[in-house]
Every structure is written in structure tokens, then in C-alpha cells.
PDB file of N, CA and C in Angstrom:
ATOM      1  N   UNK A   1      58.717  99.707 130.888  1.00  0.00           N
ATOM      2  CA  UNK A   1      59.981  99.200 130.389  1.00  0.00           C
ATOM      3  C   UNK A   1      61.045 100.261 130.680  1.00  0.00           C
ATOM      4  N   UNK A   2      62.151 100.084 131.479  1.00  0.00           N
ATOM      5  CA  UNK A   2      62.986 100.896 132.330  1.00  0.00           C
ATOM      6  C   UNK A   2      64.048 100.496 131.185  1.00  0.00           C
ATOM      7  N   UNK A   3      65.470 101.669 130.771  1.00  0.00           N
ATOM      8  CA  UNK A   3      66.152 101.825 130.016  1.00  0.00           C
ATOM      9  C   UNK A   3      67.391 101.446 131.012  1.00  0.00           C
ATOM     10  N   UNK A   4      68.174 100.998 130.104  1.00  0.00           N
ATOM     11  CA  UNK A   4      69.625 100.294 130.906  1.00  0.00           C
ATOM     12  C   UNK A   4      70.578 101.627 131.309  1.00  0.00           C
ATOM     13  N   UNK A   5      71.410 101.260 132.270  1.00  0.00           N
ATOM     14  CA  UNK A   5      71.896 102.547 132.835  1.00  0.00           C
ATOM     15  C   UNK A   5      73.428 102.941 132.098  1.00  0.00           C
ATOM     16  N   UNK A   6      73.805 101.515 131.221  1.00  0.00           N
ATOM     17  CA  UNK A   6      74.571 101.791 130.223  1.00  0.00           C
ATOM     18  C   UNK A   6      73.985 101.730 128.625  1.00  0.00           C
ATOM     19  N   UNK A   7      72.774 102.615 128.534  1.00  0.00           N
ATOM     20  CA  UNK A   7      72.444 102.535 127.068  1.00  0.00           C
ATOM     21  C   UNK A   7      73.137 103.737 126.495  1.00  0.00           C
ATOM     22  N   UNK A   8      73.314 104.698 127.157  1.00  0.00           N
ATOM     23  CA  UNK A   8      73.694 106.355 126.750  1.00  0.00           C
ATOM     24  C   UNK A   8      75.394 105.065 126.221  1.00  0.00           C
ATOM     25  N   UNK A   9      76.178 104.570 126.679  1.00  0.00           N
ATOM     26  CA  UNK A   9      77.388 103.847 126.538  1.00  0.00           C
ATOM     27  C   UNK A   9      76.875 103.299 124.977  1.00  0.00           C
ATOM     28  N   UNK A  10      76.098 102.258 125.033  1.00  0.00           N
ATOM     29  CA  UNK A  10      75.911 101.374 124.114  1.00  0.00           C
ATOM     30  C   UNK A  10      75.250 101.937 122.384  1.00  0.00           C
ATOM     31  N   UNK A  11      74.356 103.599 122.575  1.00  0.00           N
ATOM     32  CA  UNK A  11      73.827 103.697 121.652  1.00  0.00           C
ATOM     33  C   UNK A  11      75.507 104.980 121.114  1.00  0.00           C
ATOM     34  N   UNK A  12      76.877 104.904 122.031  1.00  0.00           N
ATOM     35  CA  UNK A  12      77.499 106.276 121.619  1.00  0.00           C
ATOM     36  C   UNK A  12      78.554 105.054 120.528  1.00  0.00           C
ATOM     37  N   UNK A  13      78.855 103.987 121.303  1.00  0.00           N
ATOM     38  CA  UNK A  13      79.728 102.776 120.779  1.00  0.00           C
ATOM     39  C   UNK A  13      79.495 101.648 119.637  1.00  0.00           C
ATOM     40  N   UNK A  14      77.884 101.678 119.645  1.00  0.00           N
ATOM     41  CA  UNK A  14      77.803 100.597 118.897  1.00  0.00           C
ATOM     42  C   UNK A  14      77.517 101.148 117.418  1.00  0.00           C
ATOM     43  N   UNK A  15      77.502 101.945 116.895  1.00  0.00           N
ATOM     44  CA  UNK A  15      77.304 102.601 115.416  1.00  0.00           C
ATOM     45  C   UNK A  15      79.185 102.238 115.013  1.00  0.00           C
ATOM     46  N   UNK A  16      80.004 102.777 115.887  1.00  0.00           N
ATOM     47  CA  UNK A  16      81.387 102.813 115.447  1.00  0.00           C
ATOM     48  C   UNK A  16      81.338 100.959 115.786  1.00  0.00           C
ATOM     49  N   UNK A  17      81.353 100.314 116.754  1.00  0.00           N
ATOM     50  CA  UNK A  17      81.755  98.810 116.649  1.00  0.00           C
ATOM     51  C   UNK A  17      80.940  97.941 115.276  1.00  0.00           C
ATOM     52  N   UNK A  18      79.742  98.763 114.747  1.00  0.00           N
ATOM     53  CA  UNK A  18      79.303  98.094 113.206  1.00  0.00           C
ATOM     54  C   UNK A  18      79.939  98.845 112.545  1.00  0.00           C
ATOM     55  N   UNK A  19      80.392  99.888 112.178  1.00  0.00           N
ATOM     56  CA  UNK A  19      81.074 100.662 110.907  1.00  0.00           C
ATOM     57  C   UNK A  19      82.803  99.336 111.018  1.00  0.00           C
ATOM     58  N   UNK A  20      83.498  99.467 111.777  1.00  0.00           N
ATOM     59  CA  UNK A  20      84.611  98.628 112.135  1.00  0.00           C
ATOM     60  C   UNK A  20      84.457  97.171 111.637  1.00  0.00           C
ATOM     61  N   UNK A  21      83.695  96.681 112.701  1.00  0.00           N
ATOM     62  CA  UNK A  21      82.738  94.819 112.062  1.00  0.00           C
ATOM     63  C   UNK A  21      82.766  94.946 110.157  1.00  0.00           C
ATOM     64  N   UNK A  22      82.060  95.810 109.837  1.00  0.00           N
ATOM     65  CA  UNK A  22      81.534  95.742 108.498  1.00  0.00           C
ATOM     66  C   UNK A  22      82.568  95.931 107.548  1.00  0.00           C
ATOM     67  N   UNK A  23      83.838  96.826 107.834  1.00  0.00           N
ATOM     68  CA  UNK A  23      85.127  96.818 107.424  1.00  0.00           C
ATOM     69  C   UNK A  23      86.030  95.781 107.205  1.00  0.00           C
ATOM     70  N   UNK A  24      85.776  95.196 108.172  1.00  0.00           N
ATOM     71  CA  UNK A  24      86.854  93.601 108.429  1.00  0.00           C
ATOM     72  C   UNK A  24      86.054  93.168 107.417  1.00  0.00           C
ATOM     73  N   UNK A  25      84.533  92.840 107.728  1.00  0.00           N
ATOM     74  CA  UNK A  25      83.905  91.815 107.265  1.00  0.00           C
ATOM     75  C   UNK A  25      84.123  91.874 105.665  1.00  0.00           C
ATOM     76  N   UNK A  26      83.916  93.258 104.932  1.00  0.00           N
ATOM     77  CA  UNK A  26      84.985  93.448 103.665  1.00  0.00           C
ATOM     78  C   UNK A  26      85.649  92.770 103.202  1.00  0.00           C
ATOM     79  N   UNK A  27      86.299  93.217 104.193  1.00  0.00           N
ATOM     80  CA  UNK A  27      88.227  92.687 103.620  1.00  0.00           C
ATOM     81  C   UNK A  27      88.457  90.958 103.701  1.00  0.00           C
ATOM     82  N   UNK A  28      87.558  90.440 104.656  1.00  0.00           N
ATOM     83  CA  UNK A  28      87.482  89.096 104.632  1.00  0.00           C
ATOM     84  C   UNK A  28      87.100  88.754 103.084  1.00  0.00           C
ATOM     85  N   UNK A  29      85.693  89.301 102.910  1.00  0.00           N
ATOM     86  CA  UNK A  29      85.312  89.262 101.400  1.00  0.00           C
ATOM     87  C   UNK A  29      86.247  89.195 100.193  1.00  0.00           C
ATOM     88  N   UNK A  30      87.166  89.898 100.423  1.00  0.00           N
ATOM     89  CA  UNK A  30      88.001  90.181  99.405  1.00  0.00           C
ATOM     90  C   UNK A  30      88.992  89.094  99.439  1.00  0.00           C
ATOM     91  N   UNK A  31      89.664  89.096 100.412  1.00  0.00           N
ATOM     92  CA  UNK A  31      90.626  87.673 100.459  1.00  0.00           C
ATOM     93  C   UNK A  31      89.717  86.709  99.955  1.00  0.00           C
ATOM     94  N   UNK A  32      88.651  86.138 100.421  1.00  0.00           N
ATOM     95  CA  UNK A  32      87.559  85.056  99.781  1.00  0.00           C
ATOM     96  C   UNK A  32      87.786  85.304  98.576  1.00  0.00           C
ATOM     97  N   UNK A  33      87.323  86.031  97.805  1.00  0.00           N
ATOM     98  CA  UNK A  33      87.311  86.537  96.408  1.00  0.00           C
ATOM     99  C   UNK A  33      88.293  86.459  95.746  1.00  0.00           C
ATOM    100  N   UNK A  34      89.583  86.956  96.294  1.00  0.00           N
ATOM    101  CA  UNK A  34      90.730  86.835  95.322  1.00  0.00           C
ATOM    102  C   UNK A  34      91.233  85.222  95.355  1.00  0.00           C
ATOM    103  N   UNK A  35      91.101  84.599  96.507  1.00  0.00           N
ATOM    104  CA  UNK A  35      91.586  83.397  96.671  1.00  0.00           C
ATOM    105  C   UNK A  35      90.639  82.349  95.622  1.00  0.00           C
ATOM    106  N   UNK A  36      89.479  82.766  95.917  1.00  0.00           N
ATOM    107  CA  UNK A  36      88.266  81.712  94.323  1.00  0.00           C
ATOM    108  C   UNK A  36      88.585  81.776  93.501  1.00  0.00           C
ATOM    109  N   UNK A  37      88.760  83.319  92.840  1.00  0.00           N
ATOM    110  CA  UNK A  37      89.031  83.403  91.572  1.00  0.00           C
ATOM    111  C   UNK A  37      90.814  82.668  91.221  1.00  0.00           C
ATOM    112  N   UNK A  38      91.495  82.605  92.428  1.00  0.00           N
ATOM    113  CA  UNK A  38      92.774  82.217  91.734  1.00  0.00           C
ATOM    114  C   UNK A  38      92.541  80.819  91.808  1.00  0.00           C
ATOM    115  N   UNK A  39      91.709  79.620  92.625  1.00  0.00           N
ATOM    116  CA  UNK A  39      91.385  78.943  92.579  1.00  0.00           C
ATOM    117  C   UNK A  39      90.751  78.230  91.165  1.00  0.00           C
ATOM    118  N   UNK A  40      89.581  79.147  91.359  1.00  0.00           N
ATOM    119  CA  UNK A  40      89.249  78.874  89.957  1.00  0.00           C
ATOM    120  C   UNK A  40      89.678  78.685  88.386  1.00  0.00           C
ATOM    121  N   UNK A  41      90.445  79.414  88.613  1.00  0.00           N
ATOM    122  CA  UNK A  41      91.370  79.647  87.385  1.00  0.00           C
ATOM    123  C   UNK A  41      92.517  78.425  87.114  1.00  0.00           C
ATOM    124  N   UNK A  42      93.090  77.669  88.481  1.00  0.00           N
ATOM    125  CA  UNK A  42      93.919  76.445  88.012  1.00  0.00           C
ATOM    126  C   UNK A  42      94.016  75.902  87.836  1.00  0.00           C
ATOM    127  N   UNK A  43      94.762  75.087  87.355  1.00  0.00           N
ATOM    128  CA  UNK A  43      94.380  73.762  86.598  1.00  0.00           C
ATOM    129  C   UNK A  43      95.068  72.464  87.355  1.00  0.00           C
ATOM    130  N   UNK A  44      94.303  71.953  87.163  1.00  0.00           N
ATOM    131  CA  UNK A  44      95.287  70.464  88.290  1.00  0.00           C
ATOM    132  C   UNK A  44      94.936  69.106  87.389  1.00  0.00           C
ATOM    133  N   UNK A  45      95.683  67.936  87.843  1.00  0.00           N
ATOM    134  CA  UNK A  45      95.371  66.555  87.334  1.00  0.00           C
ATOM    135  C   UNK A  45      94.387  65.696  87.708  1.00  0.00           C
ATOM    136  N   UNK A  46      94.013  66.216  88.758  1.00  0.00           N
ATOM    137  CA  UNK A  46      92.905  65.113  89.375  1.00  0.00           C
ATOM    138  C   UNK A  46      91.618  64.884  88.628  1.00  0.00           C
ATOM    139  N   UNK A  47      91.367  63.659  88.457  1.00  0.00           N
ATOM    140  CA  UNK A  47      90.153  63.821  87.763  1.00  0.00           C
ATOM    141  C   UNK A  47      88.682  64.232  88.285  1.00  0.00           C
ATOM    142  N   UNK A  48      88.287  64.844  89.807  1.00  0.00           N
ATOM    143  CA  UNK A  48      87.503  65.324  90.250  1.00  0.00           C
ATOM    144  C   UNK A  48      87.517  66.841  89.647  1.00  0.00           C
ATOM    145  N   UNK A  49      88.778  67.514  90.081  1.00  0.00           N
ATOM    146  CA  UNK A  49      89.038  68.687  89.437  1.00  0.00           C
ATOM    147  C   UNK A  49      88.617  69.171  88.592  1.00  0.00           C
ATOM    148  N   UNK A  50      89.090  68.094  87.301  1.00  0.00           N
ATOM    149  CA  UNK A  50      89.053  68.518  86.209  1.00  0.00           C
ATOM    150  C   UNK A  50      87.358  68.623  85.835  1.00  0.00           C
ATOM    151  N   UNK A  51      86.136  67.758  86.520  1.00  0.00           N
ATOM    152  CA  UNK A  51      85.055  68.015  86.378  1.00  0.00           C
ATOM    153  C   UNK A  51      84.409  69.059  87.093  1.00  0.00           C
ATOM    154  N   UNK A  52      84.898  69.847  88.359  1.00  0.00           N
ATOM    155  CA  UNK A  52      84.512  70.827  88.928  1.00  0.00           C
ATOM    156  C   UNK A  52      84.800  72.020  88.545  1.00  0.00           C
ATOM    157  N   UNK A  53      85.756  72.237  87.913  1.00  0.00           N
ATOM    158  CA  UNK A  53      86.839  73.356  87.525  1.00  0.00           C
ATOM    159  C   UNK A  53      86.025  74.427  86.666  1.00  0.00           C
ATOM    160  N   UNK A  54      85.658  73.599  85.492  1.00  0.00           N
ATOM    161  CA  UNK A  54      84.531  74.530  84.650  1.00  0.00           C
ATOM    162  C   UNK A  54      83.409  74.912  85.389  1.00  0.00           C
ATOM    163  N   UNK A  55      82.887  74.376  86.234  1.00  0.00           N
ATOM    164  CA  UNK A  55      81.262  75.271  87.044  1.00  0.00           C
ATOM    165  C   UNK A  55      82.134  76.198  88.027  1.00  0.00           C
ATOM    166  N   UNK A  56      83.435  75.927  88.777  1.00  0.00           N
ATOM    167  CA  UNK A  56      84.136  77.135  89.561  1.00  0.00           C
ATOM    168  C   UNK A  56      84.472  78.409  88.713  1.00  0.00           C
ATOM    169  N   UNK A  57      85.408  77.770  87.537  1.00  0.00           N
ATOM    170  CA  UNK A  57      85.425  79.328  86.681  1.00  0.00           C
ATOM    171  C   UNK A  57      84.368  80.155  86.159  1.00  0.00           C
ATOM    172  N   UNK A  58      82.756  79.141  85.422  1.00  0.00           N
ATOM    173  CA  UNK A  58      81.764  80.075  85.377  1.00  0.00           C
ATOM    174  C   UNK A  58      81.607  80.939  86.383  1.00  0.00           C
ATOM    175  N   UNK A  59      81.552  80.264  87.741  1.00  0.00           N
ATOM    176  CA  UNK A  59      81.018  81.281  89.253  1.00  0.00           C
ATOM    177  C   UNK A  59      82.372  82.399  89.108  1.00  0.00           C
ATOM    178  N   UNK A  60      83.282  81.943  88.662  1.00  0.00           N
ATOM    179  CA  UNK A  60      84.842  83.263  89.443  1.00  0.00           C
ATOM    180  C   UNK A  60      84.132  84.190  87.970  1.00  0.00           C
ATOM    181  N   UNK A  61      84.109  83.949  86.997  1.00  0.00           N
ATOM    182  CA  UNK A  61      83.818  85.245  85.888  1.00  0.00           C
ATOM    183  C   UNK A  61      82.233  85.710  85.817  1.00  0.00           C
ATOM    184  N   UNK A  62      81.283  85.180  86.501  1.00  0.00           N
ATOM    185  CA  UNK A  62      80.180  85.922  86.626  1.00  0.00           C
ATOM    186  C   UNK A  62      80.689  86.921  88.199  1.00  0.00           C
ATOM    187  N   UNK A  63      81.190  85.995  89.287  1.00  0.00           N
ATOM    188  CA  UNK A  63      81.309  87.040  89.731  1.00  0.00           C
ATOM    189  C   UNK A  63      82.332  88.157  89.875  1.00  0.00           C
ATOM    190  N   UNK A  64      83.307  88.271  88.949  1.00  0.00           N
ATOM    191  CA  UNK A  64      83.893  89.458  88.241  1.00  0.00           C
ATOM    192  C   UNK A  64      83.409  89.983  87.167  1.00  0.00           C
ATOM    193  N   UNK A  65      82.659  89.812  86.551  1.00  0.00           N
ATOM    194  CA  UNK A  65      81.498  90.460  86.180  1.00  0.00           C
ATOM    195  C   UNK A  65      80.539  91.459  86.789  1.00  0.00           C
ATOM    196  N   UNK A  66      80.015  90.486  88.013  1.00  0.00           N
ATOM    197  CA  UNK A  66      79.103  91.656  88.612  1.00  0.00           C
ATOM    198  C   UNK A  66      80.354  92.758  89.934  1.00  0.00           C
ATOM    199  N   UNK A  67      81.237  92.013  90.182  1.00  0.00           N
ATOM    200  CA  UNK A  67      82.089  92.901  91.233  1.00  0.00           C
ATOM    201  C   UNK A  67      83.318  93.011  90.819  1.00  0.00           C
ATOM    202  N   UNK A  68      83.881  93.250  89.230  1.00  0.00           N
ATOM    203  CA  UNK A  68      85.058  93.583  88.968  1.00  0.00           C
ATOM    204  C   UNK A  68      86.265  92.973  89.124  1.00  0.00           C
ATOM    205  N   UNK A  69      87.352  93.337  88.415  1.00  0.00           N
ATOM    206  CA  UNK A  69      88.568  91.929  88.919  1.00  0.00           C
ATOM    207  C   UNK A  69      88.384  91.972  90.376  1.00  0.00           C
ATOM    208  N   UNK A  70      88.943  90.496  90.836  1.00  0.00           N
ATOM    209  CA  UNK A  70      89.503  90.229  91.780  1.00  0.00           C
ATOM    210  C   UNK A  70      90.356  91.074  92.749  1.00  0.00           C
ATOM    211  N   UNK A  71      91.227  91.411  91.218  1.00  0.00           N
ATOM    212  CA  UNK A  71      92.596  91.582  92.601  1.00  0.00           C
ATOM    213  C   UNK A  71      92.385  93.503  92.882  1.00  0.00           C
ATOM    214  N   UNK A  72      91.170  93.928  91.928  1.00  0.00           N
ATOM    215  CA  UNK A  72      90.994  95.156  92.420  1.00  0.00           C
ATOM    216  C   UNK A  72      90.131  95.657  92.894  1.00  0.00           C
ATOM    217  N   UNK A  73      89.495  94.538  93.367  1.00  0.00           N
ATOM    218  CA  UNK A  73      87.556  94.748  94.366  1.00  0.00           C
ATOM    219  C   UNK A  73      88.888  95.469  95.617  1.00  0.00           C
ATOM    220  N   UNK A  74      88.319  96.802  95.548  1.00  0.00           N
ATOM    221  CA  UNK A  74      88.157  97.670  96.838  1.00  0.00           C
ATOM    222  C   UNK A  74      86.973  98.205  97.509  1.00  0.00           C
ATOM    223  N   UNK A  75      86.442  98.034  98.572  1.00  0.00           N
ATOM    224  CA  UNK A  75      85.507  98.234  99.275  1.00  0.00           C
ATOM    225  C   UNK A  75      85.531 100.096  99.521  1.00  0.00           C
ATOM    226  N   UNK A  76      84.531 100.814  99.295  1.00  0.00           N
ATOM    227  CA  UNK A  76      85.023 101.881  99.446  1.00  0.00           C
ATOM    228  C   UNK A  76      83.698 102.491 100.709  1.00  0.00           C
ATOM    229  N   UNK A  77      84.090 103.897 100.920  1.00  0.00           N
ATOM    230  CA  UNK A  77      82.608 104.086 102.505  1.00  0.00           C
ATOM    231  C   UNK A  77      81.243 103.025 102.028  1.00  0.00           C
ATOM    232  N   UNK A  78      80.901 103.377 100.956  1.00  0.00           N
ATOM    233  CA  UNK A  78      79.211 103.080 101.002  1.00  0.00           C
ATOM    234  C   UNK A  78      79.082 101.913 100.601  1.00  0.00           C
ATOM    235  N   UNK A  79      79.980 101.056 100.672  1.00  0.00           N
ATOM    236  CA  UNK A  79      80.161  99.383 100.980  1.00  0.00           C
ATOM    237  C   UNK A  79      79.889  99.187 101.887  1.00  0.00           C
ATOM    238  N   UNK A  80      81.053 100.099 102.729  1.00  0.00           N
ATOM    239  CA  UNK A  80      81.194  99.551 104.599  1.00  0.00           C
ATOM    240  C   UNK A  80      80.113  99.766 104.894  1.00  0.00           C
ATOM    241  N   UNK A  81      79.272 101.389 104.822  1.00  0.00           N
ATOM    242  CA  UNK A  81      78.088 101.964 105.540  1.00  0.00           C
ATOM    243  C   UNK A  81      77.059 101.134 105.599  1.00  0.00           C
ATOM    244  N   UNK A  82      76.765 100.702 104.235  1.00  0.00           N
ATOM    245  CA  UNK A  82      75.695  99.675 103.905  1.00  0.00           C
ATOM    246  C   UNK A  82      75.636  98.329 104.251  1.00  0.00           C
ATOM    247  N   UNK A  83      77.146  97.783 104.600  1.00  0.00           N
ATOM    248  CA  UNK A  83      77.343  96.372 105.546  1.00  0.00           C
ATOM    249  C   UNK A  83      77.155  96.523 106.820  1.00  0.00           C
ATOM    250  N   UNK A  84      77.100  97.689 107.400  1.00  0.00           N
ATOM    251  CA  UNK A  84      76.968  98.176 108.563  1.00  0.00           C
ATOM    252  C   UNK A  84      75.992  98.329 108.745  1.00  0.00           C
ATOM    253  N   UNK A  85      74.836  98.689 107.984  1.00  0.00           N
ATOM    254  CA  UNK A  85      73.588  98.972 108.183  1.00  0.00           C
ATOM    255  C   UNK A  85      72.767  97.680 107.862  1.00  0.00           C
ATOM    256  N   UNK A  86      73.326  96.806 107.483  1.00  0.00           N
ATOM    257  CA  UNK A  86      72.687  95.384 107.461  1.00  0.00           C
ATOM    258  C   UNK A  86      72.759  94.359 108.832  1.00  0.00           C
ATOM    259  N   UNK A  87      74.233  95.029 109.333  1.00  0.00           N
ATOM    260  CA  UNK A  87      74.679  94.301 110.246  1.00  0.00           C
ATOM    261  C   UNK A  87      73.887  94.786 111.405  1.00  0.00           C
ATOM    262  N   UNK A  88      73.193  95.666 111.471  1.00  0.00           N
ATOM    263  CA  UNK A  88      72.590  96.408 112.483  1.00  0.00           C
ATOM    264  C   UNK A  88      71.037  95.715 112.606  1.00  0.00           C
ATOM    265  N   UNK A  89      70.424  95.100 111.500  1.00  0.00           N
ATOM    266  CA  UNK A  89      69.355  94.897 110.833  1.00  0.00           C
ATOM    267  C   UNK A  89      69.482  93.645 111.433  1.00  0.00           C
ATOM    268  N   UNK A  90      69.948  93.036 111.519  1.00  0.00           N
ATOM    269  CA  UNK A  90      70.303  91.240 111.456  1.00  0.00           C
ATOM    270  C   UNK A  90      70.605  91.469 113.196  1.00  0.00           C
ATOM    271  N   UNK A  91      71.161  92.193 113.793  1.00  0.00           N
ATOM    272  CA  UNK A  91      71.515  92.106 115.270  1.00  0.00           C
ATOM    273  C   UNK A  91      69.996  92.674 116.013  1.00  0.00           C
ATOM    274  N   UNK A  92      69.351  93.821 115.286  1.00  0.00           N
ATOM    275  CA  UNK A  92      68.444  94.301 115.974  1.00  0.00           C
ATOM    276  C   UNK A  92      66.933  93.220 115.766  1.00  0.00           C
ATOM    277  N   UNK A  93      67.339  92.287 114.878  1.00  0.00           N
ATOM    278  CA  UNK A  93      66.043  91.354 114.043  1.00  0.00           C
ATOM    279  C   UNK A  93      66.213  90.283 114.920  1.00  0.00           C
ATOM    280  N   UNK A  94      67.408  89.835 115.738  1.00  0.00           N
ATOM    281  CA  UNK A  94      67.803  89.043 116.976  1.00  0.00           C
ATOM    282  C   UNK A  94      67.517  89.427 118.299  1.00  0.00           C
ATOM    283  N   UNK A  95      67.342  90.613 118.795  1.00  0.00           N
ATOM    284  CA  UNK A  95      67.215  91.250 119.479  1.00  0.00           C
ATOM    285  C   UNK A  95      65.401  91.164 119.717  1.00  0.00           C
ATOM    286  N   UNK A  96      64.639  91.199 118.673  1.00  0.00           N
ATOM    287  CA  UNK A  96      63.389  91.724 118.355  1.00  0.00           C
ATOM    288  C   UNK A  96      63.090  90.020 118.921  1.00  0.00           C
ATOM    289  N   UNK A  97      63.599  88.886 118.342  1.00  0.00           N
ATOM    290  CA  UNK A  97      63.107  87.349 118.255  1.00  0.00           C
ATOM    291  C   UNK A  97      63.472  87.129 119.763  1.00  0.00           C
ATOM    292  N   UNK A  98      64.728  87.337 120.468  1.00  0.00           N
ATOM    293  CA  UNK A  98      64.711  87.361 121.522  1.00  0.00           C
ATOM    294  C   UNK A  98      64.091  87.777 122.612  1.00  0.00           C
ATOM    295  N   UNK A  99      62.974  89.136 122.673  1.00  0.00           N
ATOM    296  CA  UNK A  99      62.114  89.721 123.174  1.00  0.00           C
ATOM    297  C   UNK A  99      60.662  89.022 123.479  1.00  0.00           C
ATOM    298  N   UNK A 100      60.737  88.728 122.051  1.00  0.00           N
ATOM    299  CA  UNK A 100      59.220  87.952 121.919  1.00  0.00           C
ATOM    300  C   UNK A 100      59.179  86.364 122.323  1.00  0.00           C
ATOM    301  N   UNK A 101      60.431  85.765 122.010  1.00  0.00           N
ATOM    302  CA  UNK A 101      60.364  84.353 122.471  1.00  0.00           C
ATOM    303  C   UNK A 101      60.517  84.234 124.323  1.00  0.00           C
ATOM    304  N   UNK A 102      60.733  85.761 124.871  1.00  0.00           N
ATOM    305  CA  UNK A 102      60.777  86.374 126.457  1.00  0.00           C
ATOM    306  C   UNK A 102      59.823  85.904 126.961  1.00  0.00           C
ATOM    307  N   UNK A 103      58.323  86.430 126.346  1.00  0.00           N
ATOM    308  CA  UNK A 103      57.221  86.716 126.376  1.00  0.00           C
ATOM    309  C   UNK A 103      56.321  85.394 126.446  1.00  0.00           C
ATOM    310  N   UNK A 104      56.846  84.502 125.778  1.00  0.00           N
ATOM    311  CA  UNK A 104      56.064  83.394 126.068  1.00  0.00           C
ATOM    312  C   UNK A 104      56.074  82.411 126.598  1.00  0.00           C
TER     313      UNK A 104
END
């Protein structure tokens, strides 16, 4: 098994292109998050609403509960590091299925 002639490229780039990925992917989180919980929280006339509304606000205050208000979930390094290191897990676990489904 012969090594690619851009791996020295790929193993110097791809630690920083998951630390970056896992950053966004954050901050996406957070917009999600603040936008549920303000969701959750309003009140409207419709009568679908009004039956969904209570199981949305349980979900928006358990999960400010386990991840703090809304509007002050900040992602800090060992958020990113650790989304990064998942994201690596999940690409290299694709990588691994792709190899083997090669093979047969």
C-alpha cells in the first residue's frame, strides 16, 4: 500500500480544516438554539400551536438546563477541539467503510 504524494499536504491541512469545520459547526448550533428557545417560548393563536407549544418549551428548558441560557451558550476551545475530534472520527469511520466495501 503506496502513500499519496500529497499526504505530507493533507495530514499538515486537515487537523486546521476540522478545528475551523467544528467552529462554524458551533456557531450554527447556537443560532439553532437561540432561535428554539425563542420559538419555543411564543405564543400564537393557532390551534395546532397551541397543542405543540408545551412539548417545545419542555425541550427549550431541559435544554437550557443541560447547556445554559440560550442567548449565552458560548462555545469555548474544548467544545471546538472535541467537535473536531468527532468530526475526524465520523470522516475517518467513512474512510474505513469505503476501504472495505473496495475490497469486495
Amino acid at each position: 500500500m503506496s502513500m499519496s504524494p500529497m499526504f505530507p499536504l493533507y495530514a499538515l491541512s486537515l487537523p486546521t480544516l476540522l478545528i475551523a469545520s467544528a467552529a462554524i459547526s458551533l456557531h450554527q448550533f447556537k443560532l439553532c438554539f437561540v432561535a428554539f428557545v425563542k420559538v419555543a417560548n411564543t405564543s400564537r393563536g393557532n390551534a395546532v400551536w397551541q397543542f405543540v407549544q408545551p412539548f417545545l418549551r419542555d425541550i427549550a428548558v431541559v435544554l437550557e438546563g443541560t447547556l445554559g441560557k440560550a442567548s449565552g451558550f458560548s462555545p469555548n476551545l474544548t467544545h471546538v477541539m472535541l467537535t473536531s475530534l468527532v468530526l475526524a472520527v465520523v470522516f475517518s469511520a467513512e474512510r474505513v467503510r469505503g476501504a472495505i466495501l473496495q475490497r469486495k
